[in-house]
C-alpha atoms as a PDB file:
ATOM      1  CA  UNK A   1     106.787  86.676  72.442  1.00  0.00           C
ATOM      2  CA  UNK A   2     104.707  87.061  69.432  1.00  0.00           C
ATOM      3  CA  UNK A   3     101.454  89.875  69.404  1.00  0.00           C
ATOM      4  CA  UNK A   4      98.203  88.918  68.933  1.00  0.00           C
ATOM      5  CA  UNK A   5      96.417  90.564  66.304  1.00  0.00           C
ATOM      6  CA  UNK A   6      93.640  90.815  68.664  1.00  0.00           C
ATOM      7  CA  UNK A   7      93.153  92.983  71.458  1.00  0.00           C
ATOM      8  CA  UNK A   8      92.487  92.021  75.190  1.00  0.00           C
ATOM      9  CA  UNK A   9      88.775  93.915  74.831  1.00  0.00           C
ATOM     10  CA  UNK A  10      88.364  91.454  71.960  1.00  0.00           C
ATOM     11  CA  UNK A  11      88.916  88.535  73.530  1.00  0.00           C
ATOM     12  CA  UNK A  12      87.105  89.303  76.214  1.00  0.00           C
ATOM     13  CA  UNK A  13      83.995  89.913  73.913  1.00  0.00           C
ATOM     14  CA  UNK A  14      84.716  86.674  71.821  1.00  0.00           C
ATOM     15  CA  UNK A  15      84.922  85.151  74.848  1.00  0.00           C
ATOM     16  CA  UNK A  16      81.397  85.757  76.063  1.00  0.00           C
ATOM     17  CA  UNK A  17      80.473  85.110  72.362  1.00  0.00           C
ATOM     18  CA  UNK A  18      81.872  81.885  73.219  1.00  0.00           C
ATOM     19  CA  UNK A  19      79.976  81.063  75.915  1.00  0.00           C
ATOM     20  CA  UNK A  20      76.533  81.590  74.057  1.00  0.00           C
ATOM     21  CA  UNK A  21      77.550  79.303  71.042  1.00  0.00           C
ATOM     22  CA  UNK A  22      80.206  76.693  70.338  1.00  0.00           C
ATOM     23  CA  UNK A  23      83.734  77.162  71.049  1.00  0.00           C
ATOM     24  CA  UNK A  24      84.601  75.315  66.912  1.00  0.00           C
ATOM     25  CA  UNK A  25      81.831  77.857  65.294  1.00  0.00           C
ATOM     26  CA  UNK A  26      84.028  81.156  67.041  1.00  0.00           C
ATOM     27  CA  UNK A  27      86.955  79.877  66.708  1.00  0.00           C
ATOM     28  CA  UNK A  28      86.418  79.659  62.604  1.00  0.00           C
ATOM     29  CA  UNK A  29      84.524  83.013  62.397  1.00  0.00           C
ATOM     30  CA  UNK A  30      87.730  84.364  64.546  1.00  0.00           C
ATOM     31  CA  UNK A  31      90.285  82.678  62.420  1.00  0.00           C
ATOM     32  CA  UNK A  32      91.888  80.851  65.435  1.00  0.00           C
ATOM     33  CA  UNK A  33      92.056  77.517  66.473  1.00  0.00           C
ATOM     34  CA  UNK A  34      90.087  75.955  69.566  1.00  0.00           C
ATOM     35  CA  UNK A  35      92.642  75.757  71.551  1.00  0.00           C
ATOM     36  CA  UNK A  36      93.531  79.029  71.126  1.00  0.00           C
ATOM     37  CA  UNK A  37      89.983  80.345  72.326  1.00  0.00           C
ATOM     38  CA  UNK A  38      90.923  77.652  75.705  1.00  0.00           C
ATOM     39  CA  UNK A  39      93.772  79.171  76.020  1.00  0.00           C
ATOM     40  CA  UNK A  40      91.803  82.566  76.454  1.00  0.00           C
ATOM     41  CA  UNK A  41      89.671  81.043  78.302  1.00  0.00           C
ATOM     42  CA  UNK A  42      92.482  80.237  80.952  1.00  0.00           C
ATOM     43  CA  UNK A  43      93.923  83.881  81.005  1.00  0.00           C
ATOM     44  CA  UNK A  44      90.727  85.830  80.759  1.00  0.00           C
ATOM     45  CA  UNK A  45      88.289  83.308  82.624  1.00  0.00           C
ATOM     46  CA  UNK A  46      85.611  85.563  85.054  1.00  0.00           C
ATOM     47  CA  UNK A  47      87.008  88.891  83.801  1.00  0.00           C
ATOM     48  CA  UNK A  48      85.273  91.716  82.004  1.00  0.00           C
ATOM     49  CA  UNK A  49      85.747  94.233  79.377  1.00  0.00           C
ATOM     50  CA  UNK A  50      86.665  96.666  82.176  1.00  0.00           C
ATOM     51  CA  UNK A  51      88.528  94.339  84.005  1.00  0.00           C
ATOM     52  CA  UNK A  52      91.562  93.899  81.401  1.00  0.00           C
ATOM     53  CA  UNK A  53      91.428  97.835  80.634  1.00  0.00           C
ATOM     54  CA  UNK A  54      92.117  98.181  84.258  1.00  0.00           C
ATOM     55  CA  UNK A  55      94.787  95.837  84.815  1.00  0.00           C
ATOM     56  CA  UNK A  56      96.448  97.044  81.394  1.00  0.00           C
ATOM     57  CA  UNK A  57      96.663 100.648  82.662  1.00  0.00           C
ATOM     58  CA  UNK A  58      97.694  99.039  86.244  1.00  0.00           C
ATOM     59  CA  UNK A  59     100.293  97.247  83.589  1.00  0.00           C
ATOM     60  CA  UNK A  60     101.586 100.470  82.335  1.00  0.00           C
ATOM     61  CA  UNK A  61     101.784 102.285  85.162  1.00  0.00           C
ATOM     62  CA  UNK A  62     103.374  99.646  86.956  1.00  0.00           C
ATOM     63  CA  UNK A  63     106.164  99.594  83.985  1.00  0.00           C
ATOM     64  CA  UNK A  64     106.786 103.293  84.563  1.00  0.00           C
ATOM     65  CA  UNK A  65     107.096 103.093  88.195  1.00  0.00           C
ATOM     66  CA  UNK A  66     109.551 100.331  87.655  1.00  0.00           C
ATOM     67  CA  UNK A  67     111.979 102.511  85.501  1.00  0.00           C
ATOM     68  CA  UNK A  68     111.314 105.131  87.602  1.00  0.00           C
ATOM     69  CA  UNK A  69     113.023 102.584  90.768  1.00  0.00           C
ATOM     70  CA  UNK A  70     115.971 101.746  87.773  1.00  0.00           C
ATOM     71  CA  UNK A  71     117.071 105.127  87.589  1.00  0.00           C
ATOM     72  CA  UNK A  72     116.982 106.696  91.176  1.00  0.00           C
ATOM     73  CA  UNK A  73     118.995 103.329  92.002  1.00  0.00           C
ATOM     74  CA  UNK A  74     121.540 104.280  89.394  1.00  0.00           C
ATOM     75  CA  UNK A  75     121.517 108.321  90.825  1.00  0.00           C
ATOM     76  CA  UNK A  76     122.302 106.797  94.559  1.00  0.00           C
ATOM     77  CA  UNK A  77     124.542 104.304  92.883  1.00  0.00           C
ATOM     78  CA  UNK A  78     126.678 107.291  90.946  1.00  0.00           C
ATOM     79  CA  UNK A  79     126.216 109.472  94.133  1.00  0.00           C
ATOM     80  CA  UNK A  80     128.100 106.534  96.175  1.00  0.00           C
ATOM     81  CA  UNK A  81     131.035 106.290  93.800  1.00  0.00           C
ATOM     82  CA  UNK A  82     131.328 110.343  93.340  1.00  0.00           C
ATOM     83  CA  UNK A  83     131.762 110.333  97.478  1.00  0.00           C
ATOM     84  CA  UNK A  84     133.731 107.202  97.076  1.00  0.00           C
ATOM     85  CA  UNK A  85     136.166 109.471  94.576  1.00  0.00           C
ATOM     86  CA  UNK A  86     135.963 112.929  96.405  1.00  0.00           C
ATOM     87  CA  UNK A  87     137.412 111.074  99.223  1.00  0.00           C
ATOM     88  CA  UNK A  88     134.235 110.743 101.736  1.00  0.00           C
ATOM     89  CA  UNK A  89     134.909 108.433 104.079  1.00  0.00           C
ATOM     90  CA  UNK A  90     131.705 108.484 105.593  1.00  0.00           C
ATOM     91  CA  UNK A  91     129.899 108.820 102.845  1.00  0.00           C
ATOM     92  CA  UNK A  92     125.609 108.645 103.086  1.00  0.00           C
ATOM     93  CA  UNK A  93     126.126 106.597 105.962  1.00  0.00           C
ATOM     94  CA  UNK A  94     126.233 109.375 108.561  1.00  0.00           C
ATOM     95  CA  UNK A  95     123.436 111.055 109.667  1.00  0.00           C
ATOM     96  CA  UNK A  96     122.560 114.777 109.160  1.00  0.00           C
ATOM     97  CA  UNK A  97     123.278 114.851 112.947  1.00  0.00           C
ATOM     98  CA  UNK A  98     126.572 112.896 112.730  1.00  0.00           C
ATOM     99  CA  UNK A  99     128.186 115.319 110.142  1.00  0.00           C
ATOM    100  CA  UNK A 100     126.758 118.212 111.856  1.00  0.00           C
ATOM    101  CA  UNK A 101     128.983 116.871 115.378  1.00  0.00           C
ATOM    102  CA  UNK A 102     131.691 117.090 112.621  1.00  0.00           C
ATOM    103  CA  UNK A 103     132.057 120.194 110.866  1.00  0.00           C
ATOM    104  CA  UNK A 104     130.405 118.305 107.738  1.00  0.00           C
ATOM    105  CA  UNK A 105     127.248 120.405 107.717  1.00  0.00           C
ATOM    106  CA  UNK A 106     126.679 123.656 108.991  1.00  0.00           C
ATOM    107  CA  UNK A 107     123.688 123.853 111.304  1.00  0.00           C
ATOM    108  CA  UNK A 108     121.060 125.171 108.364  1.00  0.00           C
ATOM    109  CA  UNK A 109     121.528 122.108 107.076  1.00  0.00           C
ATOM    110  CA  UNK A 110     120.046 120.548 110.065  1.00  0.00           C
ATOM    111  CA  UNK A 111     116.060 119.980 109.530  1.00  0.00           C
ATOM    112  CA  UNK A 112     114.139 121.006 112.899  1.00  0.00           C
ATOM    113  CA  UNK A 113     112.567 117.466 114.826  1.00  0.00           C
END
C-alpha cells in the first residue's frame, strides 16, 4: 500500500477546512483530487485531531503486543518439541501435581494453594 505524503493530523485538519469551504477549492490548495478528500471523509468522518493520535498509538501498541503473542507461541512451540526430543512423554500436559505423584518434581516445586 502506498504512503500518503500527508499525515493523519493533517487530514483531519483539512478535513474541517473542508467543511467550512468547498471540497474542489481544498482539494487544489492540497494538491489532491476530490475524491481523494471523500475518501477521507469516509475514514476520518466525526473524528478529531486527538482521536487519530489515539488510535495510532492504540495502533502501535497493538502491533507490539501482537509480536509479543508471535514469539512466546514460538518459545512454547520449541519447548514442546525439546520435551518431544528429551523423551517426555507427558510433556506440559501434566500438572505440577501430576508429576509431583510421579517423581517428576520434587515437592519445592509444588506452589502452596
Amino acid at each position: 500500500m502506498r504512503k500518503s505524503k500527508f499525515t493523519e493530523e493533517q487530514i483531519v485538519r483539512a478535513l474541517r477546512d473542508s467543511d467550512a469551504s468547498s471540497v474542489g477549492e481544498v482539494a487544489k490548495k492540497l494538491g489532491v483530487s476530490e475524491q481523494t478528500i471523500y475518501a477521507w471523509r469516509k475514514k476520518f468522518r466525526g473524528h478529531t485531531v486527538d482521536d487519530v493520535k489515539a488510535m495510532k498509538a492504540m495502533a502501535t501498541e497493538n502491533a507490539q503486543l501482537k509480536k509479543l503473542v508471535a514469539e512466546q507461541l514460538l518459545a512454547i512451540q520449541v519447548l514442546k518439541a525439546v520435551n518431544a526430543k528429551n523423551g517426555d512423554a507427558h510433556g506440559a500436559s501434566w500438572s505440577c501435581e501430576a508429576r509431583a505423584r510421579h517423581g517428576h518434581v520434587g515437592e519445592e516445586g509444588l506452589r502452596a494453594v
